[in-house]
C-alpha atoms as a PDB file:
ATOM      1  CA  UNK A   1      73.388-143.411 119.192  1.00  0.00           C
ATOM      2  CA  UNK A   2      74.057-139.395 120.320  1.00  0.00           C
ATOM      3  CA  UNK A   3      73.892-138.971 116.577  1.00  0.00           C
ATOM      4  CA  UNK A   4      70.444-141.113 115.935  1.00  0.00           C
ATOM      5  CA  UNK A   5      68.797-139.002 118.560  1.00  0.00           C
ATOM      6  CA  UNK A   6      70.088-135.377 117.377  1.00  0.00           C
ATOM      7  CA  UNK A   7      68.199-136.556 113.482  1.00  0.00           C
ATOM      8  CA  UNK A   8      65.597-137.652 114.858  1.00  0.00           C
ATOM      9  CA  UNK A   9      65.107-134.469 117.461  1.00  0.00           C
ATOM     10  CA  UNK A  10      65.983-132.300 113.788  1.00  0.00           C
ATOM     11  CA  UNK A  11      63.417-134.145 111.880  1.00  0.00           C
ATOM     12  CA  UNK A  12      60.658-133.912 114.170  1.00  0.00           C
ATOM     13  CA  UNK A  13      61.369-129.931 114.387  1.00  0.00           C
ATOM     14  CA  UNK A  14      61.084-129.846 110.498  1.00  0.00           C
ATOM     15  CA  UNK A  15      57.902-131.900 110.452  1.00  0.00           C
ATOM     16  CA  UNK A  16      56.299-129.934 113.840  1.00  0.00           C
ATOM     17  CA  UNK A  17      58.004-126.088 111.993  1.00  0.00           C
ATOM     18  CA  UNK A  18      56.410-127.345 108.673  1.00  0.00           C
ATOM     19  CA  UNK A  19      52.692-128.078 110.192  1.00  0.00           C
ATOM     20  CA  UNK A  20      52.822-124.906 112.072  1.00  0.00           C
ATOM     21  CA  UNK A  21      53.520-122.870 109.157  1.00  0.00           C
ATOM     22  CA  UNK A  22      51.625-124.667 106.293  1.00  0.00           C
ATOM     23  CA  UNK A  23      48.161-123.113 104.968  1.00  0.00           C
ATOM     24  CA  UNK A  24      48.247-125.432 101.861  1.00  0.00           C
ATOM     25  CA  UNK A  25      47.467-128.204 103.992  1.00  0.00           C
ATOM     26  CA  UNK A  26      44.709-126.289 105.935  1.00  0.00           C
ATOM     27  CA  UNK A  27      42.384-128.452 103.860  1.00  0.00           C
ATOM     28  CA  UNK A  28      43.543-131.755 105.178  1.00  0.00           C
ATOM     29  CA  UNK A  29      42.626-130.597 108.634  1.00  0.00           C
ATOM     30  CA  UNK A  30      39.148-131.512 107.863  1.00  0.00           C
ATOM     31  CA  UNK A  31      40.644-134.636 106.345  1.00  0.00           C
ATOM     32  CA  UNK A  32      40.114-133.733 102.487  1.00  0.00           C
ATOM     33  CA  UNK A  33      43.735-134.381 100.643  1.00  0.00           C
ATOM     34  CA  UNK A  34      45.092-130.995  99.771  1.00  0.00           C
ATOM     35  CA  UNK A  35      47.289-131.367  96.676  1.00  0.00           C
ATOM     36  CA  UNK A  36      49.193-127.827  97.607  1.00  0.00           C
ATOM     37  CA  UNK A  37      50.619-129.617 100.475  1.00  0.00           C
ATOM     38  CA  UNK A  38      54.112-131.724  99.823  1.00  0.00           C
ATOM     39  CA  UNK A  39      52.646-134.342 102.752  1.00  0.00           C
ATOM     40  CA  UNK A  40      49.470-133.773 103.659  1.00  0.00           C
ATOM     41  CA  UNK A  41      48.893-136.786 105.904  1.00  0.00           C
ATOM     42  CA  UNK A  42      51.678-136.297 107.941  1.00  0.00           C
ATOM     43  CA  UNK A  43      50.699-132.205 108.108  1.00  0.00           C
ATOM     44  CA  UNK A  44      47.426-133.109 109.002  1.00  0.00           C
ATOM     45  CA  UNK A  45      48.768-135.773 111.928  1.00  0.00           C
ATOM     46  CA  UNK A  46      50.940-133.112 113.005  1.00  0.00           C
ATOM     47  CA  UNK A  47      48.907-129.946 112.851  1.00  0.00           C
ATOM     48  CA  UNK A  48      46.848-132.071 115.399  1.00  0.00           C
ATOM     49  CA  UNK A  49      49.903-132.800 117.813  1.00  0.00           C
ATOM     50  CA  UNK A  50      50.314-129.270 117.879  1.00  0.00           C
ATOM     51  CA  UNK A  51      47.075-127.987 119.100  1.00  0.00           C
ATOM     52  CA  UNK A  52      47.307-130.989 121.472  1.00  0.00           C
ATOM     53  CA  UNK A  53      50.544-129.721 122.662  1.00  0.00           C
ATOM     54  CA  UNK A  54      49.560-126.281 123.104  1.00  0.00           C
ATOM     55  CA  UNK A  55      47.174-127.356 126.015  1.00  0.00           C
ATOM     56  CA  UNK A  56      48.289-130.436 127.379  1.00  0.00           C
ATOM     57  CA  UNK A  57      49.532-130.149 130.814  1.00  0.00           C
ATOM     58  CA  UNK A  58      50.138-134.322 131.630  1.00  0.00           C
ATOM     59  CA  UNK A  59      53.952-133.952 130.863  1.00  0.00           C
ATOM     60  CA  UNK A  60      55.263-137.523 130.899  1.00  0.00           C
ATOM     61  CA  UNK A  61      51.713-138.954 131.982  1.00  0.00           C
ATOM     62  CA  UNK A  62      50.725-137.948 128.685  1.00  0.00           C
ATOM     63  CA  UNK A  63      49.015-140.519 126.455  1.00  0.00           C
ATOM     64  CA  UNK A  64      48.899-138.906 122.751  1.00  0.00           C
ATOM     65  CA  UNK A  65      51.971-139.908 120.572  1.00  0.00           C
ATOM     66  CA  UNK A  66      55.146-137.831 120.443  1.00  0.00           C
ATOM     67  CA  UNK A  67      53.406-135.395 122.899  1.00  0.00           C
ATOM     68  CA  UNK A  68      55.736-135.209 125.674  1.00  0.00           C
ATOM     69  CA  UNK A  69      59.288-136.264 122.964  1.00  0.00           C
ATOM     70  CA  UNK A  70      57.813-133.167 120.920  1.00  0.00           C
ATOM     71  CA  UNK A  71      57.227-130.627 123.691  1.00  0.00           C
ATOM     72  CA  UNK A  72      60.869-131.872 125.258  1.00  0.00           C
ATOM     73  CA  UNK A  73      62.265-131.033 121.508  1.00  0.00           C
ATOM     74  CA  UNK A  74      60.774-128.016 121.109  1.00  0.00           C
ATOM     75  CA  UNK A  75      61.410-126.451 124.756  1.00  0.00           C
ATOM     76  CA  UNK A  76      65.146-127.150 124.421  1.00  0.00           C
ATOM     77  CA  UNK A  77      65.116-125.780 120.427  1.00  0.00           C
ATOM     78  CA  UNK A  78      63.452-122.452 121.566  1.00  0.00           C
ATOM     79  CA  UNK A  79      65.854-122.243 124.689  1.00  0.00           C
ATOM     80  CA  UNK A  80      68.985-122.876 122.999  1.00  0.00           C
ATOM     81  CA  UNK A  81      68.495-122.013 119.445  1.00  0.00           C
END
């Protein structure tokens, strides 16, 4: 189960690291399919959690999918990595 959780946690960093950084899928943001992007659906999905992140302040009492799971991940990979 430990083991589950840490690929998931890993996978969602790549995913979350991947949307940060991409400017191929820039395009999909205003929901055009950019063919530069490997996954542009799932950049586009999480290029939006991001800039949801960045401002939300509900914590657990958060709505949006994956906000508070991603924001958890994220605080402990910039902590401890």
């Amino acid at each position: 189960r430990r083991h589950k959780e840490i690929l998931i946690a890993q996978s969602r960093i790549v995913e979350l690291r991947h949307a940060a950084k991409c400017r191929l899928g820039e395009i999909a943001i205003s929901d055009e399919i950019s063919s530069g992007c490997p996954d542009p659906s799932t950049c586009q999905e999480n290029k939006r959690l991001l800039r949801h992140i960045l401002g939300c302040t509900k914590g657990k009492e958060c709505t949006v999918a994956r906000c508070f799971s991603s924001k958890r991940i994220l605080l402990h990979y910039h902590t401890c990595v």
